[in-house]
N, C-alpha and C. Protein backbone atom coordinates (compact mmCIF):
# COMPACT_ATOMS: atom_id res chain seq x y z
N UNK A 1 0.85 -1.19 0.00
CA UNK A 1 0.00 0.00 0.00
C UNK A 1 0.88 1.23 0.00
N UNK A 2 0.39 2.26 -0.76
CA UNK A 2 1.40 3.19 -1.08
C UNK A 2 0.98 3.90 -0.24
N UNK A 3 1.39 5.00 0.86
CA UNK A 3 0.90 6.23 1.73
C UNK A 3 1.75 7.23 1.30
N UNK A 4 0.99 7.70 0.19
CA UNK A 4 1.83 9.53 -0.28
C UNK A 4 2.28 10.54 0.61
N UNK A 5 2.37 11.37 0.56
CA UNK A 5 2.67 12.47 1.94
C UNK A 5 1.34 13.61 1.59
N UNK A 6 0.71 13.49 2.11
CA UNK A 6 -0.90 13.86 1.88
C UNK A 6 -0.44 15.48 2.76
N UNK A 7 -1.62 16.57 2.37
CA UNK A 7 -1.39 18.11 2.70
C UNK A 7 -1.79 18.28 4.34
N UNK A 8 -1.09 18.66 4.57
CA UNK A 8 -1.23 18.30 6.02
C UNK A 8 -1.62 19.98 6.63
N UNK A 9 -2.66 20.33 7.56
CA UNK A 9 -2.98 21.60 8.24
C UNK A 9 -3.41 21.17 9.50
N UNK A 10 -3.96 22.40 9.77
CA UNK A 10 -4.12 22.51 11.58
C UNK A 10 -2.98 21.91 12.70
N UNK A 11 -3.25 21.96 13.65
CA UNK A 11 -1.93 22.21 14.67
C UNK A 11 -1.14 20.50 14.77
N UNK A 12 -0.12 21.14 15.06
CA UNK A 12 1.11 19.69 15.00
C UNK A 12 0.39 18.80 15.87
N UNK A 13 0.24 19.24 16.57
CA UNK A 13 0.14 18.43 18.10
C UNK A 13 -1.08 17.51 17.62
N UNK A 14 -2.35 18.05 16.89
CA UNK A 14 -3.74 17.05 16.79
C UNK A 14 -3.30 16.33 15.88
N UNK A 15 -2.26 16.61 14.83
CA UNK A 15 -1.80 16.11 13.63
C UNK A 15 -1.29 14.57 13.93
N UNK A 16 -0.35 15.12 15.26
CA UNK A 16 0.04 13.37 15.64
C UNK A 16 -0.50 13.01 16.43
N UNK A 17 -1.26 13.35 16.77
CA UNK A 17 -2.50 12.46 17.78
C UNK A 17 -3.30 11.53 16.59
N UNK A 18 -3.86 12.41 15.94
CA UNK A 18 -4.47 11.59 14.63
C UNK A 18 -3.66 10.53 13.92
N UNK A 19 -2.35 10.76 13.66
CA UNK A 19 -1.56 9.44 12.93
C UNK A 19 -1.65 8.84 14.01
N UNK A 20 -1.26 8.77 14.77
CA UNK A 20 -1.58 7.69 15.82
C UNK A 20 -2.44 6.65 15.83
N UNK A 21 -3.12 7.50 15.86
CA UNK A 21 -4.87 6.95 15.90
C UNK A 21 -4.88 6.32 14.82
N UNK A 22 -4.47 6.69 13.55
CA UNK A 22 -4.78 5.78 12.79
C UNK A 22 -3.96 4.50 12.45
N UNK A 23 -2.90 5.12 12.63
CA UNK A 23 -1.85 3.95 12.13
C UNK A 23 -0.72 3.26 13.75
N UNK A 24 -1.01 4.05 14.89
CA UNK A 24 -0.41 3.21 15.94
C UNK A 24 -0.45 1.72 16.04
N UNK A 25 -1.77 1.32 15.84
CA UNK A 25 -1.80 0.05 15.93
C UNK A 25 -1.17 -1.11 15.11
N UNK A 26 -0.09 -0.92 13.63
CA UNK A 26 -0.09 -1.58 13.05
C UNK A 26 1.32 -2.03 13.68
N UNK A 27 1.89 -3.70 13.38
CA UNK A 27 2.95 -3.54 13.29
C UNK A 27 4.46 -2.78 13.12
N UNK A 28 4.99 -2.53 14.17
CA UNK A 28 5.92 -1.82 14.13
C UNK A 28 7.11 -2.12 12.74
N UNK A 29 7.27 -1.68 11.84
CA UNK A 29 8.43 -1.87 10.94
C UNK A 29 7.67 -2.51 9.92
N UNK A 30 6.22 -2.43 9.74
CA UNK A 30 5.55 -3.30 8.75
C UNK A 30 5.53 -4.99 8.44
N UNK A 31 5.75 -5.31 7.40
CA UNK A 31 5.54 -6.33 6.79
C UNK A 31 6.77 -7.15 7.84
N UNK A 32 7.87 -6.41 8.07
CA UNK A 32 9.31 -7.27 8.75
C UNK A 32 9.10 -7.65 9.85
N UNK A 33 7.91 -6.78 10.70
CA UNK A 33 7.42 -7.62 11.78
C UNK A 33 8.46 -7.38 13.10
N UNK A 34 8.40 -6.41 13.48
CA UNK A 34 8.95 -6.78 15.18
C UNK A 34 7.66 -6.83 15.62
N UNK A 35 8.21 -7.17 17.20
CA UNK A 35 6.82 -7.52 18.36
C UNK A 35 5.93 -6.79 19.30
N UNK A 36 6.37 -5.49 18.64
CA UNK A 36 5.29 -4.47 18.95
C UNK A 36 4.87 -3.68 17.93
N UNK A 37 3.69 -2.98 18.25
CA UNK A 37 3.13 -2.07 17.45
C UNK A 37 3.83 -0.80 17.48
N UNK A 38 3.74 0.38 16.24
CA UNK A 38 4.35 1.46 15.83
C UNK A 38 3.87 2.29 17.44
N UNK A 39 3.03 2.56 18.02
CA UNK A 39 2.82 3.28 18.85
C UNK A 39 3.34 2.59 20.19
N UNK A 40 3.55 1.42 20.26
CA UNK A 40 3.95 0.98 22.01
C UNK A 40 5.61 1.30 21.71
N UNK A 41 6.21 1.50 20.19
CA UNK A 41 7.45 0.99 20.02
C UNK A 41 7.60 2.85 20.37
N UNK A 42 7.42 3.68 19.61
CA UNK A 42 7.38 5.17 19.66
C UNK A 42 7.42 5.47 21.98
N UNK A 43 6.55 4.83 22.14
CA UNK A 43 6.36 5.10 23.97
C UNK A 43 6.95 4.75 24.56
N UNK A 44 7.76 3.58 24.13
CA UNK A 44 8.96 2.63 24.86
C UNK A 44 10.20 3.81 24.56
N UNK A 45 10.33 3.90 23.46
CA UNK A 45 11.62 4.81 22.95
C UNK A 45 11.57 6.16 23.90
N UNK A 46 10.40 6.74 23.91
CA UNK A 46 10.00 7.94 24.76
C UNK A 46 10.31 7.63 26.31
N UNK A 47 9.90 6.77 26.46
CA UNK A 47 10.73 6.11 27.83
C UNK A 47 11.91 5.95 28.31
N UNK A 48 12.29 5.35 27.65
CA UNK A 48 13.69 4.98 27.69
C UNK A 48 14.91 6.28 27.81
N UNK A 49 14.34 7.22 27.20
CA UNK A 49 14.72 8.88 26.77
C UNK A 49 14.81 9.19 28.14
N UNK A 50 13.92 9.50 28.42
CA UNK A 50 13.36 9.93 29.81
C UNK A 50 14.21 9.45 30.81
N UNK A 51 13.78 8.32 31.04
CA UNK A 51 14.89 7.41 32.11
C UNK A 51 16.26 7.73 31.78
N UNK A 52 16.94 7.81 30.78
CA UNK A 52 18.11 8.62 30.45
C UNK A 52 17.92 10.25 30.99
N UNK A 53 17.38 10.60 31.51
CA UNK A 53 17.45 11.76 31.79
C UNK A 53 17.60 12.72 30.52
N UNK A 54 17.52 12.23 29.50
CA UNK A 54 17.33 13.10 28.26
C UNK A 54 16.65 14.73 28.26
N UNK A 55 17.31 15.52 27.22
CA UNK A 55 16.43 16.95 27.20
C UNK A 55 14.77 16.70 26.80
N UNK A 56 14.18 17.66 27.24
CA UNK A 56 12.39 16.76 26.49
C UNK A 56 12.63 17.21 25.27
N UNK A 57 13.41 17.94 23.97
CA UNK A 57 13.43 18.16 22.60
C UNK A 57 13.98 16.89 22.46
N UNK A 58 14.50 15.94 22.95
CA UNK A 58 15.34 14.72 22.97
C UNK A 58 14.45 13.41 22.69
N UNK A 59 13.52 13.71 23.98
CA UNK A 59 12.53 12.70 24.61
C UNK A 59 11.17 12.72 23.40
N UNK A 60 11.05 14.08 22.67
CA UNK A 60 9.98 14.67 21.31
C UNK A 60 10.67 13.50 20.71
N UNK A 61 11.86 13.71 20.39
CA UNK A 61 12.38 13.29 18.68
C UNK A 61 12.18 11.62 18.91
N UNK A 62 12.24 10.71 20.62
CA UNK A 62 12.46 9.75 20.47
C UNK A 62 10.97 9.10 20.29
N UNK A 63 10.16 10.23 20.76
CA UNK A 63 8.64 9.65 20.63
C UNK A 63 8.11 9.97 18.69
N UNK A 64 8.95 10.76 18.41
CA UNK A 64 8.17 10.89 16.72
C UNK A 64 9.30 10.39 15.70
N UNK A 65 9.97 9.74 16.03
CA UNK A 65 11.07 9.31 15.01
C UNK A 65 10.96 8.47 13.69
N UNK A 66 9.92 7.28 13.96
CA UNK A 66 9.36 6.78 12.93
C UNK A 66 7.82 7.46 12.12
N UNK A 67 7.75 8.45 12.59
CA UNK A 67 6.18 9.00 12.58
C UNK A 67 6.02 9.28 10.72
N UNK A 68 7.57 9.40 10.42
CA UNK A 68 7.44 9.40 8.70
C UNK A 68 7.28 7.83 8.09
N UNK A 69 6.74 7.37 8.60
CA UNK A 69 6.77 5.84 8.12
C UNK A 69 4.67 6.22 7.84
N UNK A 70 4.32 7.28 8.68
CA UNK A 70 2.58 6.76 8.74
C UNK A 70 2.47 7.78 7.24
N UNK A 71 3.68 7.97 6.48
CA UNK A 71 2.94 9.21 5.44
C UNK A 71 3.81 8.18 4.17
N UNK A 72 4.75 7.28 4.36
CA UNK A 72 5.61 6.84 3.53
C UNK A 72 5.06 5.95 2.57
N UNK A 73 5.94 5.13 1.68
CA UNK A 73 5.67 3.98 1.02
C UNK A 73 5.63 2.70 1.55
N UNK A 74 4.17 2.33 1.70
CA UNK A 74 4.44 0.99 2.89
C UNK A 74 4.89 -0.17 2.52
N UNK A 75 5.93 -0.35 0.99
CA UNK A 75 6.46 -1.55 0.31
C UNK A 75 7.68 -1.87 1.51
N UNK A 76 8.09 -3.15 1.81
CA UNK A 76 8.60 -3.74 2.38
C UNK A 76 10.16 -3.62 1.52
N UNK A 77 9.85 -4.10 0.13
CA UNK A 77 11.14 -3.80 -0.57
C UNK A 77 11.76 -2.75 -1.18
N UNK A 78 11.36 -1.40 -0.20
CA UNK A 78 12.72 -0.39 -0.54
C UNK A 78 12.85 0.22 0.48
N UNK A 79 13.26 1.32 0.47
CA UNK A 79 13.59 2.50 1.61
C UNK A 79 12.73 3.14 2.05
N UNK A 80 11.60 3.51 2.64
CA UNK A 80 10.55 4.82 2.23
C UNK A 80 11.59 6.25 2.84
N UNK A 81 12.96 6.28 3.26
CA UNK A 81 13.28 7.21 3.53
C UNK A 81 12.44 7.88 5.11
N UNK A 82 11.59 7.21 5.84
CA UNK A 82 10.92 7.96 6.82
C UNK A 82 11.55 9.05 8.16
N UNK A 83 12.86 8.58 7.59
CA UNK A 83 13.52 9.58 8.90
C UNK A 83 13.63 11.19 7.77
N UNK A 84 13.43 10.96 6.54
CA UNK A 84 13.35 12.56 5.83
C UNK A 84 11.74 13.12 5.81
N UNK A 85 10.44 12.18 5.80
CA UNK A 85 9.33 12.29 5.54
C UNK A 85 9.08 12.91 7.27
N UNK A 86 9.58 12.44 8.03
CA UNK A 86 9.41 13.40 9.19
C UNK A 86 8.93 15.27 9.00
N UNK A 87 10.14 15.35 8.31
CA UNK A 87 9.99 16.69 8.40
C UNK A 87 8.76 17.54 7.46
N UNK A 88 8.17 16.24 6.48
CA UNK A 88 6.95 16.96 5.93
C UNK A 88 5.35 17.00 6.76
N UNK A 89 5.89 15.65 8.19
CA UNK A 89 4.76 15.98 9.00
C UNK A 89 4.63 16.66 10.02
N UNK A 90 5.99 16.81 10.51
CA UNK A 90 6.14 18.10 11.80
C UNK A 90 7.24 18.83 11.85
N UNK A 91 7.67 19.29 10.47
CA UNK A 91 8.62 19.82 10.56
C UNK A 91 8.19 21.71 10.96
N UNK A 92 6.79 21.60 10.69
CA UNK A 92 6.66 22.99 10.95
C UNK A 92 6.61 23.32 11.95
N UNK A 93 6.49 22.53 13.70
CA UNK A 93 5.94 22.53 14.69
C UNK A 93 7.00 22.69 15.64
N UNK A 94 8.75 22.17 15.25
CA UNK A 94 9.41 21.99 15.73
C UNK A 94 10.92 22.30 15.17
N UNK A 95 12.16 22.41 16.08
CA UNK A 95 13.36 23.08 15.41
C UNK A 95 14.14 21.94 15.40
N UNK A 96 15.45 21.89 14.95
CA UNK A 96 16.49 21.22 14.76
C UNK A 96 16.61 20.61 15.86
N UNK A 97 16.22 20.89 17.07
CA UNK A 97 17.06 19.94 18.33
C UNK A 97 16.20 18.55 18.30
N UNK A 98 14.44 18.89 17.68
CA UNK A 98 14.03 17.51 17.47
C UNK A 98 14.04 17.11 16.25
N UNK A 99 13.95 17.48 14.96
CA UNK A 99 14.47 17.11 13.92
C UNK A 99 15.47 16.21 13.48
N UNK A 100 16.77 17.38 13.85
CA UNK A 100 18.13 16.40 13.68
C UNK A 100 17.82 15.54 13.96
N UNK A 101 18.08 15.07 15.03
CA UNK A 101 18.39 13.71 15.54
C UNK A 101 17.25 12.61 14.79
N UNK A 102 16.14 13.06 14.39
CA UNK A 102 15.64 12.00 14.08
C UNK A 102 15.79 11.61 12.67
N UNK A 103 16.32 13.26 11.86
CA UNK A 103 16.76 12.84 10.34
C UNK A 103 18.26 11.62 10.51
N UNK A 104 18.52 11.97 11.27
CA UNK A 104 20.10 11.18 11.57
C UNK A 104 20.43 9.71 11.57
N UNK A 105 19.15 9.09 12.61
CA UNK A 105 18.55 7.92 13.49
C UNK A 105 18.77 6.79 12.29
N UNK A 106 18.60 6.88 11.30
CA UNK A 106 18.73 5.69 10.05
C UNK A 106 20.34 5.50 10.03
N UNK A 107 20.86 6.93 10.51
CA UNK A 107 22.64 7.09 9.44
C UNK A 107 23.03 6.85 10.76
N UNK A 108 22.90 7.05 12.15
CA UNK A 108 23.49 6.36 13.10
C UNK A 108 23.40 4.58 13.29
N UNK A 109 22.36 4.01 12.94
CA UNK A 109 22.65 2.97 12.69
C UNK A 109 23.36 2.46 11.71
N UNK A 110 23.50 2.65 10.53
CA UNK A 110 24.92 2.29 9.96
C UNK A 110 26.10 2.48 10.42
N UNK A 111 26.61 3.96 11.20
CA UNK A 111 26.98 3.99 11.61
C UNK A 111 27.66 3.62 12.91
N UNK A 112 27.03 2.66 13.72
CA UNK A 112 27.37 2.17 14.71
C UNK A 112 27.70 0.60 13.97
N UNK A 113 27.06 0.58 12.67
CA UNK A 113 27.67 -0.97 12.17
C UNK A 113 28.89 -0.85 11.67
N UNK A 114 29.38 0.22 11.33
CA UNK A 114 30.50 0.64 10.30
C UNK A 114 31.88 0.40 11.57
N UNK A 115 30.95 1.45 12.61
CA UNK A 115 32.28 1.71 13.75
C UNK A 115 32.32 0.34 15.17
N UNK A 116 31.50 -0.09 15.88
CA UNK A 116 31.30 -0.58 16.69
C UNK A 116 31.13 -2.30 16.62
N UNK A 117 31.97 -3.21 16.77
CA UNK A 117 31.85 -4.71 16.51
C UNK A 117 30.79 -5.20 17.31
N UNK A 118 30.56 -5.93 16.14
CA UNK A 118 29.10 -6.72 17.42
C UNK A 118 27.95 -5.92 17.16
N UNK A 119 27.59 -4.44 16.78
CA UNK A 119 26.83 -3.94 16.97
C UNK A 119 25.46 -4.41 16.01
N UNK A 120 26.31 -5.07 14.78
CA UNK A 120 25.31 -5.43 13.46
C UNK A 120 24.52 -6.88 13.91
N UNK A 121 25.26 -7.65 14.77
CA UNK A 121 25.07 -8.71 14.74
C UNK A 121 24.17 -8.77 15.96
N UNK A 122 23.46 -7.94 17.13
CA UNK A 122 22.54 -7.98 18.18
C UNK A 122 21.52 -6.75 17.48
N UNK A 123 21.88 -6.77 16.10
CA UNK A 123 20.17 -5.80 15.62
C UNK A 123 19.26 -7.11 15.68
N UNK A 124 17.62 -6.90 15.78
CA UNK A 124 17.14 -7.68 15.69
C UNK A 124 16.76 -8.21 14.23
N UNK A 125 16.01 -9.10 13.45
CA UNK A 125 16.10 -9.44 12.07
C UNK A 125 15.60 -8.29 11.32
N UNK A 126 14.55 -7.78 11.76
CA UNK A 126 14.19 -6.74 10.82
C UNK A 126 14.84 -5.14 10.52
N UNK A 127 15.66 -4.88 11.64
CA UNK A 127 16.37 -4.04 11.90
C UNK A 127 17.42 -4.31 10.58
N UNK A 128 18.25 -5.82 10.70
CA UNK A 128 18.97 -6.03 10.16
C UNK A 128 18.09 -5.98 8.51
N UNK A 129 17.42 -6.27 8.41
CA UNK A 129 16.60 -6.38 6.84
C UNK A 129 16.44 -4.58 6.30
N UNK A 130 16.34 -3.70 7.45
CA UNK A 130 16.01 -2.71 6.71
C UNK A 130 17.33 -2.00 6.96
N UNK A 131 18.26 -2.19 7.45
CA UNK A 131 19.90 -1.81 7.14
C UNK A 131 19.95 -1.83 5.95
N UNK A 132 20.10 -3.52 5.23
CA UNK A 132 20.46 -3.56 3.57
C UNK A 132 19.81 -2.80 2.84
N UNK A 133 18.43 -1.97 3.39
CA UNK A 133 17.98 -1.55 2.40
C UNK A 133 18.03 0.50 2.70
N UNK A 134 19.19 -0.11 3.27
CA UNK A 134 18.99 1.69 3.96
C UNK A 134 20.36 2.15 3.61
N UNK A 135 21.22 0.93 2.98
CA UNK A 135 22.71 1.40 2.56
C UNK A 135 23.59 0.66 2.79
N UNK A 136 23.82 -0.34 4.30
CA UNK A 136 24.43 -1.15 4.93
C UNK A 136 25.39 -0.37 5.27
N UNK A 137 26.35 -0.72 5.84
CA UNK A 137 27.77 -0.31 7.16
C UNK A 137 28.02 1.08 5.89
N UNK A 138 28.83 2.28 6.49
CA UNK A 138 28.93 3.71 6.14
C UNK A 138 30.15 3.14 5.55
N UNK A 139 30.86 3.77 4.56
CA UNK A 139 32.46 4.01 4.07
C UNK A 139 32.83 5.05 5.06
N UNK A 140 34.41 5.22 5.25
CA UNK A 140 35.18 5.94 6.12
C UNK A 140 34.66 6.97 5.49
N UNK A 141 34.01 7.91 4.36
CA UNK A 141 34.04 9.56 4.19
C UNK A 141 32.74 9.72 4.98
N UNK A 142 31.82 8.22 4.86
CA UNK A 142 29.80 8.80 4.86
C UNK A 142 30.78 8.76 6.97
N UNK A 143 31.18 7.94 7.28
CA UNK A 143 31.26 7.78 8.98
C UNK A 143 31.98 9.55 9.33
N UNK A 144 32.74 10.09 8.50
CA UNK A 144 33.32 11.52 9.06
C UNK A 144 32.59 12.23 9.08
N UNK A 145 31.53 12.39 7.84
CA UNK A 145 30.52 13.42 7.96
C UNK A 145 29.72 13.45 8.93
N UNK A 146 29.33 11.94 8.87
CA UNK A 146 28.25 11.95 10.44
C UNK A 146 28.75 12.15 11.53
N UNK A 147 30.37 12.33 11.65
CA UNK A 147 30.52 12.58 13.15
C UNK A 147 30.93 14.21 13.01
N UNK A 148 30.53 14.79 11.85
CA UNK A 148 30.49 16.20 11.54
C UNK A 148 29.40 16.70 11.98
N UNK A 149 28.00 15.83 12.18
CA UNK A 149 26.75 16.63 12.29
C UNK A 149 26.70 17.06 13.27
N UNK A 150 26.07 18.35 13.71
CA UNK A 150 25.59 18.81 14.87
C UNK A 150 25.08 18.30 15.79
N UNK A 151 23.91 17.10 15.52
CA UNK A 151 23.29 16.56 16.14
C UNK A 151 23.96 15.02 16.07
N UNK A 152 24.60 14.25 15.80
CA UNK A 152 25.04 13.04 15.87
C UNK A 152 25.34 12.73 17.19
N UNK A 153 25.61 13.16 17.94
CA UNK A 153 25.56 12.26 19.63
C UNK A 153 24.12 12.22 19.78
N UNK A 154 23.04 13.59 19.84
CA UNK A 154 21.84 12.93 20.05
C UNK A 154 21.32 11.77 19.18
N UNK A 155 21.46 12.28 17.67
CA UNK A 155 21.19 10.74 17.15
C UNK A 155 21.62 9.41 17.61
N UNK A 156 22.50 9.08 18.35
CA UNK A 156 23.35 7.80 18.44
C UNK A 156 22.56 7.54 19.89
N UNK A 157 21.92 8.40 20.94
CA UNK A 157 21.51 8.26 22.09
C UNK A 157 19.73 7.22 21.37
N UNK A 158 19.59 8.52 20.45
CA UNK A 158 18.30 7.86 19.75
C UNK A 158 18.32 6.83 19.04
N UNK A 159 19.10 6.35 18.70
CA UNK A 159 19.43 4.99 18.40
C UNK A 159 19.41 3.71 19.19
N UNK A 160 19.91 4.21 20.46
CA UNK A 160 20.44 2.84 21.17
C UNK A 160 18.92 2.56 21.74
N UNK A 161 18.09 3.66 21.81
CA UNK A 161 16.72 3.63 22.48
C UNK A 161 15.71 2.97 21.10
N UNK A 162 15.81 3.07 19.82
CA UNK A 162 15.25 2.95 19.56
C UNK A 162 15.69 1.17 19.10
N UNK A 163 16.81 1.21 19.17
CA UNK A 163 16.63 -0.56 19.38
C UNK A 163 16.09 -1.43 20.26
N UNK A 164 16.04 -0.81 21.33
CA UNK A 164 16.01 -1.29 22.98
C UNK A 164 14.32 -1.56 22.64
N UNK A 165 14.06 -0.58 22.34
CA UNK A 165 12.17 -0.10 22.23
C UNK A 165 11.89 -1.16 21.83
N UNK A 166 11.25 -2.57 22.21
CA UNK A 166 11.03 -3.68 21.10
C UNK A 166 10.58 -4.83 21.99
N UNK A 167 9.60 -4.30 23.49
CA UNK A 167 9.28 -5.25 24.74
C UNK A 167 7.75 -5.75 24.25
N UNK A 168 7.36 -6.35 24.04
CA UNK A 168 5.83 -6.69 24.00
C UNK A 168 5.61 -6.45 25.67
N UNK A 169 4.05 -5.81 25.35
CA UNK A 169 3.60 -5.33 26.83
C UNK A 169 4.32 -4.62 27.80
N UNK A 170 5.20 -4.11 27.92
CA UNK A 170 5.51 -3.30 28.67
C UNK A 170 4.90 -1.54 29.03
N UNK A 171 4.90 -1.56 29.97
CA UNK A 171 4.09 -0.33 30.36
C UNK A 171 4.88 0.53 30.24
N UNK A 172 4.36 1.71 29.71
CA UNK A 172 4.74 3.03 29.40
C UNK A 172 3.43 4.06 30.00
N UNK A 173 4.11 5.45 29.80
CA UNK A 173 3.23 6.35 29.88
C UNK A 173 2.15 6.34 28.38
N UNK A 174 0.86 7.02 28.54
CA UNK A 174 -0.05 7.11 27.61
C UNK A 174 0.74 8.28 26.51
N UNK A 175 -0.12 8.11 25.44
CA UNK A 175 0.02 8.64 23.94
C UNK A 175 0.46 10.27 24.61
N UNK A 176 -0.95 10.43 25.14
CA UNK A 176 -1.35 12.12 25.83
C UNK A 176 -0.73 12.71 26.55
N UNK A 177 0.19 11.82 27.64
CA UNK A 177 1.21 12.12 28.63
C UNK A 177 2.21 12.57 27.55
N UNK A 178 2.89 12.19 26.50
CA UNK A 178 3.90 12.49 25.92
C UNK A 178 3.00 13.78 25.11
N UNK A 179 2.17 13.76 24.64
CA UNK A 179 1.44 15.12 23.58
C UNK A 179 1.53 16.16 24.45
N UNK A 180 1.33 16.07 25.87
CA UNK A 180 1.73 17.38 26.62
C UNK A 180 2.75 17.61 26.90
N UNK A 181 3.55 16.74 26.65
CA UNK A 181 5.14 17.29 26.85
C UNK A 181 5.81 17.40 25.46
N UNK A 182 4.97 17.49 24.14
CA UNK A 182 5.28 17.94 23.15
C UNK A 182 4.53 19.62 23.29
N UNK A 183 3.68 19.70 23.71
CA UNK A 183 2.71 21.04 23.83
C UNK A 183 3.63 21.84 24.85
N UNK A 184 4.27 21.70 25.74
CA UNK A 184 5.06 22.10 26.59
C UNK A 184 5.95 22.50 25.48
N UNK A 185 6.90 21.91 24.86
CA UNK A 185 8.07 21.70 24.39
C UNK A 185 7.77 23.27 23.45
N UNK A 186 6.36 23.24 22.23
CA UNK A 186 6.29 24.04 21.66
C UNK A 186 5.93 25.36 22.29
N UNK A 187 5.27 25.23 23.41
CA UNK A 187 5.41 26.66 24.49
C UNK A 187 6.68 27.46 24.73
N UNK A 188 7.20 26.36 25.27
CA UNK A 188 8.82 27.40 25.45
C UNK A 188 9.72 27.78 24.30
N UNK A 189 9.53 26.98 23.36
CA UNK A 189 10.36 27.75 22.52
C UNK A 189 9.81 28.87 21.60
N UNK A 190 8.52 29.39 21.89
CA UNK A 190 7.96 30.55 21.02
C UNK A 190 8.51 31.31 21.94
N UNK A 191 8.48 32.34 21.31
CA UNK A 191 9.45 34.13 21.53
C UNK A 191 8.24 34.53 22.73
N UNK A 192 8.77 35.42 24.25
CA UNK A 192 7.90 36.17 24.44
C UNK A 192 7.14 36.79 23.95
N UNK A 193 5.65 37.24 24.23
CA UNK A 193 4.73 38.38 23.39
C UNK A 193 5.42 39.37 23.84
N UNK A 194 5.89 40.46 23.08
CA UNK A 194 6.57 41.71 23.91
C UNK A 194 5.02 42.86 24.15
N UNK A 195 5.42 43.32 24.75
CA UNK A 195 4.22 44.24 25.87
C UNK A 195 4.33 45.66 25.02
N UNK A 196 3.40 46.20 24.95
CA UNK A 196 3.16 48.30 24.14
C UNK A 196 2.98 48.74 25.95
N UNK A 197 4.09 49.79 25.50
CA UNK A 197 3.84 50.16 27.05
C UNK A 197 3.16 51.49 26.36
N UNK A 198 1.93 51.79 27.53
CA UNK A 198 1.22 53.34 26.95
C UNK A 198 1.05 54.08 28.02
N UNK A 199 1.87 54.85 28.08
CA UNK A 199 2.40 55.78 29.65
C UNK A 199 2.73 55.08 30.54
N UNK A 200 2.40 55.07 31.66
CA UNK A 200 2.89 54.00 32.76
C UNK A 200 2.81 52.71 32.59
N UNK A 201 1.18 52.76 31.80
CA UNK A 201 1.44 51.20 31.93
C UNK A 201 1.84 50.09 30.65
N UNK A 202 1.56 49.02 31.38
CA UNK A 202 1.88 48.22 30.09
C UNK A 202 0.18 47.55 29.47
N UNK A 203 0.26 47.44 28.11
CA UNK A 203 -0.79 47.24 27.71
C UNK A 203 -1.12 45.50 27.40
């Protein structure tokens, strides 16, 4: 089934409440099958963040990282690219500190296959199935650049979480608990309203 990147309006926040809703429930990673669903796997990762004591722009990126998979190409045999389709579903809502890391999250896992022994061989099967199709282990120029990016340590934090993420049944916080700490997230980083002062006072 093909999922285009359809025109997307009204506020970020209902935007992924709604993919959720629609597509949380399916198998996580599609057709390849790990043992949770896209939404327990997204809450585990958000967890796991957390318990790391992670920044919450950190703890955002680990809860929406696959969220370009609910707008992508749902063929099993290619790339859909979903760590770039991110940014056509919330890229307007949010800055680089949750972004990066999640455009990254595909190129840190090669990257930890390229640099780290052992690391390829405890992915789980499907992990390992969508490596080959994501590039397989980095060459020494693609591994310099990535340790050029700005964000590549957070990516690599978001990585190790998002392997980990993969418990059938395990309890997490709800969908909503994390949507308010995305609603938070977009609070603080808007600019003060600045104030018209009109004689003494302020208006």
């Amino acid at each position: 089934m093909n999922r285009s990147v359809p025109e997307f309006g009204g506020d970020v926040i209902e935007r992924i409440a709604e993919l959720y809703r629609q597509h949380g429930s399916r198998p996580y990673d599609g057709g390849r099958r790990e043992s949770v669903t896209a939404l327990e796997h997204a809450l585990q990762c958000a967890q796991l963040a957390e318990w790391a004591g992670a920044e919450p722009s950190l703890v955002a990126a680990a809860l929406l990282h696959d969220i370009g998979d609910f707008v992508g190409d749902g063929s099993d045999g290619a790339d859909n690219h979903h760590e770039l389709r991110a940014q056509d579903v919330i890229g307007d809502g949010f800055g680089a500190e949750v972004l990066d890391p999640i455009r990254l999250h595909v190129a840190a896992k090669r990257y930890l296959v390229s640099t780290e022994p052992g690391y390829a061989d405890a992915l789980s099967p499907a992990s390992q199935l969508s490596l080959a199709l994501q590039g397989g282990p980095m060459s020494s120029d693609e591994v310099q650049r990535f340790e050029e990016e700005a964000y590549a340590p957070q990516a690599l934090l978001l990585r190790r979480w998002d392997d980990a993420a993969k418990t059938p049944g395990k309890p997490t916080p709800s969908l909503d608990y994390y949507l308010v700490l995305l609603q938070e997230l977009r609070e603080q980083a808007r600019p003060a309203r600045r104030r018209t002062v009109v004689g003494a006072l302020d208006a």
